[in-house]
Protein backbone atom coordinates (compact mmCIF):
# COMPACT_ATOMS: atom_id res chain seq x y z
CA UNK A 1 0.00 0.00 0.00
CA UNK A 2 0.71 3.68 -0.34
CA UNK A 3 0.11 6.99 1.12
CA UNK A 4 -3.98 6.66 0.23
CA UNK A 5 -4.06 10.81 1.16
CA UNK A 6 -3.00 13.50 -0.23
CA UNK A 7 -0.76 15.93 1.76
CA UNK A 8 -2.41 18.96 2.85
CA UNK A 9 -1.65 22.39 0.96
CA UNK A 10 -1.83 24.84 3.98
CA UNK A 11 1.11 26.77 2.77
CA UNK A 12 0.66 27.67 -0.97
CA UNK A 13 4.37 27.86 -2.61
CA UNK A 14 5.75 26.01 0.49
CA UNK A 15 4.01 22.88 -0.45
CA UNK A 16 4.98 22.80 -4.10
CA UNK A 17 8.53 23.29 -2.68
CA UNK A 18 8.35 20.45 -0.26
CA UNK A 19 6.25 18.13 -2.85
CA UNK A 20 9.48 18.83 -5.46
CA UNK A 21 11.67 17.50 -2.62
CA UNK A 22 9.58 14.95 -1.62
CA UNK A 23 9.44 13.31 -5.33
CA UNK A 24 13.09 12.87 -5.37
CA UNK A 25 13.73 11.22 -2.22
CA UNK A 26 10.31 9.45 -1.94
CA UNK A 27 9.64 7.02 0.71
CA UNK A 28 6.69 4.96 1.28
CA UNK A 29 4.78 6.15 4.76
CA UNK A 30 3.21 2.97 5.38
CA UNK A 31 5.96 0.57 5.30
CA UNK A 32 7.38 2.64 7.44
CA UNK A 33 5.04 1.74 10.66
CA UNK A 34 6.26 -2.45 9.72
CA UNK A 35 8.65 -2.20 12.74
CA UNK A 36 5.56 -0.18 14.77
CA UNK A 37 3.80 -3.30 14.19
CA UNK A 38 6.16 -6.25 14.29
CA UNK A 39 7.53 -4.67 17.72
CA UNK A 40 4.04 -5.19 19.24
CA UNK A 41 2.58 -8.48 18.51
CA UNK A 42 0.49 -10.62 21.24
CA UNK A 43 1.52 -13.10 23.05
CA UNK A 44 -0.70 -15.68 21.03
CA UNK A 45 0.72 -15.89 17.25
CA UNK A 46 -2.09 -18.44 15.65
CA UNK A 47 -3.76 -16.60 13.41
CA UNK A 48 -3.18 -12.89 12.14
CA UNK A 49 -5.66 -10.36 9.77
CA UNK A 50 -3.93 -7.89 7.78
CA UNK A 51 -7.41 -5.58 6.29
CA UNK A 52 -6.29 -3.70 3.23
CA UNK A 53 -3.46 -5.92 2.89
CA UNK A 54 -2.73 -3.93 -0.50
CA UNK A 55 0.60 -5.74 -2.03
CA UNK A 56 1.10 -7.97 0.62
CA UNK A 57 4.45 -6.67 2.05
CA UNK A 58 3.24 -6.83 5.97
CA UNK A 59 1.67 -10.01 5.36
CA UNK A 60 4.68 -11.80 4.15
CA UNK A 61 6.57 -10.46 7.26
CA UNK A 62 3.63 -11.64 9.52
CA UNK A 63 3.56 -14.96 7.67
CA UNK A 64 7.05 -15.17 9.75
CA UNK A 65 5.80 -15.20 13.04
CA UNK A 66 2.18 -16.42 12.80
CA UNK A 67 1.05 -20.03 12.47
CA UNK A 68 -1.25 -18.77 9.92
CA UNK A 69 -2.12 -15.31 8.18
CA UNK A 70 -5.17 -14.13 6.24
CA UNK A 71 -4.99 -10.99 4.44
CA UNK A 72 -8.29 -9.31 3.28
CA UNK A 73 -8.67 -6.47 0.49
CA UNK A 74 -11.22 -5.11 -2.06
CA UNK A 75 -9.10 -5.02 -5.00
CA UNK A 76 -8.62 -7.58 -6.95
CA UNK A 77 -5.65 -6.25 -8.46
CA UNK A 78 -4.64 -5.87 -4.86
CA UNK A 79 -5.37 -9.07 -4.00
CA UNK A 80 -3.04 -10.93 -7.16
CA UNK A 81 -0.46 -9.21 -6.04
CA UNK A 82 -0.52 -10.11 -2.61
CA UNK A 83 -1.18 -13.72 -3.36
CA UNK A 84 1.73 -13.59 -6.06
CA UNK A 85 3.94 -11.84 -3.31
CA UNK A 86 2.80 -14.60 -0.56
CA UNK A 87 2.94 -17.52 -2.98
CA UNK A 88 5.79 -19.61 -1.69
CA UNK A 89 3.96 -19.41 2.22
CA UNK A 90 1.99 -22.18 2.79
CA UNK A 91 0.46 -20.47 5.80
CA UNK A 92 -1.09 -17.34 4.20
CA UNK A 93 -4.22 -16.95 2.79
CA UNK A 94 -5.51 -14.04 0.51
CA UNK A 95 -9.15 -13.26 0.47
CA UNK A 96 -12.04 -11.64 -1.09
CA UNK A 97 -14.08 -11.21 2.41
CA UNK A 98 -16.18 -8.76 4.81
CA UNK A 99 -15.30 -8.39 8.59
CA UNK A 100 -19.01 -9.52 9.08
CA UNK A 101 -18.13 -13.01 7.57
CA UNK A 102 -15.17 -13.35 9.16
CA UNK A 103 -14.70 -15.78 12.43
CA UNK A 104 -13.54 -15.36 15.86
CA UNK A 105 -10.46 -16.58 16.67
CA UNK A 106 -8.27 -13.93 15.52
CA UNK A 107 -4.83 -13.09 17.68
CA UNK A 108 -3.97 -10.27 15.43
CA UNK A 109 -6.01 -7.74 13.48
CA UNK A 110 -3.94 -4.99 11.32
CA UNK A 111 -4.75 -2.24 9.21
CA UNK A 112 -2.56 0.68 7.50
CA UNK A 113 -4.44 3.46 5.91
CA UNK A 114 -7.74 1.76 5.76
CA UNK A 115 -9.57 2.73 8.51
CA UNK A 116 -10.68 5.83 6.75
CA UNK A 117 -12.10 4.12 4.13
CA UNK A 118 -14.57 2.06 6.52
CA UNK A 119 -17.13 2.89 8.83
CA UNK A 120 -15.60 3.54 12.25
CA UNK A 121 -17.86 2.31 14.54
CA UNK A 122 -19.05 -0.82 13.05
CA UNK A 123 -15.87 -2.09 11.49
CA UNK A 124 -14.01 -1.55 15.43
CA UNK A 125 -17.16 -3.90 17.10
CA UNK A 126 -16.46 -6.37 14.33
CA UNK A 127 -12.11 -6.40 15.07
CA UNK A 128 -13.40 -6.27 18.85
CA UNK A 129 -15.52 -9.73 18.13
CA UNK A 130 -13.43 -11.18 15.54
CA UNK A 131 -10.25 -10.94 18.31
CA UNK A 132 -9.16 -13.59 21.05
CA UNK A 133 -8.84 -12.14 24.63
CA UNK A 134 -5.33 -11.13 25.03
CA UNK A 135 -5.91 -10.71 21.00
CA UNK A 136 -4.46 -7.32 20.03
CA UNK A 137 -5.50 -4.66 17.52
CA UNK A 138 -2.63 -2.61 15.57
CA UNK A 139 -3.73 0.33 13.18
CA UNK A 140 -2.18 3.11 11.51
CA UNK A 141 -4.36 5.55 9.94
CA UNK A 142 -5.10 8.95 8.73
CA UNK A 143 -6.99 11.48 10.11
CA UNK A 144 -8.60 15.12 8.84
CA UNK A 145 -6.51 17.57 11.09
CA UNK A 146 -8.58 20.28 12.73
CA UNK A 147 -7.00 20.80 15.81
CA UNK A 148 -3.87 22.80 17.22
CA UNK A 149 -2.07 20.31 18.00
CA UNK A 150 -3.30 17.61 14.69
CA UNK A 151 -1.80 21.07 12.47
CA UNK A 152 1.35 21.03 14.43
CA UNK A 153 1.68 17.53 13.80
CA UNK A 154 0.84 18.21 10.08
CA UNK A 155 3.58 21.23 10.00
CA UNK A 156 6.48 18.88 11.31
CA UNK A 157 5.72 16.10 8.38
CA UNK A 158 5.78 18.43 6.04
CA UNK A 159 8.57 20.08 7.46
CA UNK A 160 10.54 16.47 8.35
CA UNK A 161 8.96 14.48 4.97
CA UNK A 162 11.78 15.62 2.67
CA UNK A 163 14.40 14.51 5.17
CA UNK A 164 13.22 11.72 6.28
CA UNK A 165 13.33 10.69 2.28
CA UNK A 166 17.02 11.83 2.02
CA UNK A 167 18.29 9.89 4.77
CA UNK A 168 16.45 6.74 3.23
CA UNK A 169 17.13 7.58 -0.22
CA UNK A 170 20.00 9.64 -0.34
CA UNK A 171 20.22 9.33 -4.57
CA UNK A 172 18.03 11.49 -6.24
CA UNK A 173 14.84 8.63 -7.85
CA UNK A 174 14.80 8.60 -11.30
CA UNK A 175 11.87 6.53 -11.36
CA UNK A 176 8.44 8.41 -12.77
CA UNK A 177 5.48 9.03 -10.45
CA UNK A 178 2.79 6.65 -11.05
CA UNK A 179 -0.64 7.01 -9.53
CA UNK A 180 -1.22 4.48 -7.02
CA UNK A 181 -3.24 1.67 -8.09
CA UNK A 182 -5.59 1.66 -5.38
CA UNK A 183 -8.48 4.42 -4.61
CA UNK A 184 -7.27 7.57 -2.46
CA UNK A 185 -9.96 9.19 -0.28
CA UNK A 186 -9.26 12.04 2.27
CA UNK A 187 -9.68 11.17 6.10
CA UNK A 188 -13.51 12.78 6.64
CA UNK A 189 -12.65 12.11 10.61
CA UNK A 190 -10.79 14.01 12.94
CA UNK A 191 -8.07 12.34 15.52
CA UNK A 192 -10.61 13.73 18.15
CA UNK A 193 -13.46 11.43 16.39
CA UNK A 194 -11.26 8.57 15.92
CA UNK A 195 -10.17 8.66 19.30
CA UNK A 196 -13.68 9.05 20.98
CA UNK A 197 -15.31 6.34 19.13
CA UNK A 198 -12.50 4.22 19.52
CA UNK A 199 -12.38 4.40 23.11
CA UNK A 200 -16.24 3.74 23.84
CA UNK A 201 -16.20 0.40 21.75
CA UNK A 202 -12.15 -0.57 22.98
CA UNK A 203 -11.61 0.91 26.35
CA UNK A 204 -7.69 1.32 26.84
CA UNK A 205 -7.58 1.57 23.62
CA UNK A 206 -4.16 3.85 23.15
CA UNK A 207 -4.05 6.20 20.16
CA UNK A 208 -0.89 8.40 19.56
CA UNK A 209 0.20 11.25 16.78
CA UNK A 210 2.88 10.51 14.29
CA UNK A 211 5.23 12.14 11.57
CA UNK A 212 4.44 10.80 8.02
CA UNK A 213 0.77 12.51 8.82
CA UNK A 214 -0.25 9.41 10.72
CA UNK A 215 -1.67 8.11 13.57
CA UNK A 216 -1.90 5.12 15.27
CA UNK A 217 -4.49 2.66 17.80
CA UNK A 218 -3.17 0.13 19.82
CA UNK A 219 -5.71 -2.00 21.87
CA UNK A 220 -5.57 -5.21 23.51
CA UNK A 221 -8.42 -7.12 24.04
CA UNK A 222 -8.94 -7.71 27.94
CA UNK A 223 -8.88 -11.66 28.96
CA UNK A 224 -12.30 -12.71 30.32
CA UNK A 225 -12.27 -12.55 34.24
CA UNK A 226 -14.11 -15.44 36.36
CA UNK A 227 -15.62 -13.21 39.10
């Protein structure tokens, strides 16, 4: 997967500037958050659910550490290229399917720049049912910024983008900028939203600002208690 947002223009000539750096030390924001994830797993590694699972890259690395993986996307194109990517690991699975179909038993759900595509509130009860206790719930996502502090954090990835490209890709790409294959849609939500809905349907549930004009949610499903 890619960015799936644009970055916002609050700065007229500033952002062309920044956009001319950016496209010749690009770096891809998602991948990015792999080590966010992989540093976090459960305890429990049977079975993982990467939604949006776009080109497969976090499922492969998953595929390493879970007895069994299962990534879910809408695009078919998508979806080839995940299975092509995943081909040689017997213990992934790429599928056509809706969180409403899918079972319980889940130790892992994960999701990079999807969430703002779906319905908040009934695609977090369905991770919430589909999840183990102890199961755990890693997302990074995108949010509209309306807030002091969501424009700060805005300012400092525009400001930090160009850099953070140069010290990945120090050599100037050559390569030309394709549109990403997959639809791009603009966060409607606010990190205020996100973070009140998430909290009343996963309680604990910890949601933090980012550079790369990210967020993420980390929640843990609580283990049933025997009163």
């Amino acid at each position: 997967m890619n960015d799936r947002r644009e970055p916002p223009r609050p700065f007229g000539g500033t952002v062309d500037a920044l956009r001319r750096l950016n496209s010749r030390h690009p770096w891809n924001h998602n991948d990015a958050f792999h080590p966010w994830i992989l540093t976090r797993l459960p305890a429990a590694h049977g079975l993982a659910i990467d939604v949006g699972c776009g080109r497969g890259e976090l499922l492969a690395l998953l595929a390493e550490r879970f007895d069994r993986v299962q990534g879910v996307d809408i695009d078919a194109d998508m979806r080839r290229v995940s299975s092509a990517r995943c081909a040689g690991l017997p213990n992934a699975t790429v599928t056509l399917s809706d969180l409403a179909d899918l079972p319980t038993g889940a130790d892992l759900v994960t999701m990079i720049a999807v969430l703002h595509h779906m319905d908040l509130r009934s695609t977090l009860e369905q991770v919430a049912r589909i999840l183990n206790p102890g199961g755990r719930f890693l997302c990074v996502g995108l949010a509209r910024p309306e807030s002091v502090t969501d424009r700060m954090w805005d300012a400092a990835s525009m400001i930090t983008n160009p850099i953070i490209g140069f010290v990945r890709h120090p050599w100037p790409s050559t390569a030309p900028a394709w549109p990403p294959p997959f639809p791009v849609r603009d966060p409607e939500l606010t990190f205020a939203e996100i973070d009140a809905g998430t909290r009343s349907i996963m309680p604990g549930a910890k949601l933090q600002h980012h550079l790369g004009f990210r967020h993420t949610i980390a929640w843990t499903k609580p283990t049933a208690t025997i009163a």
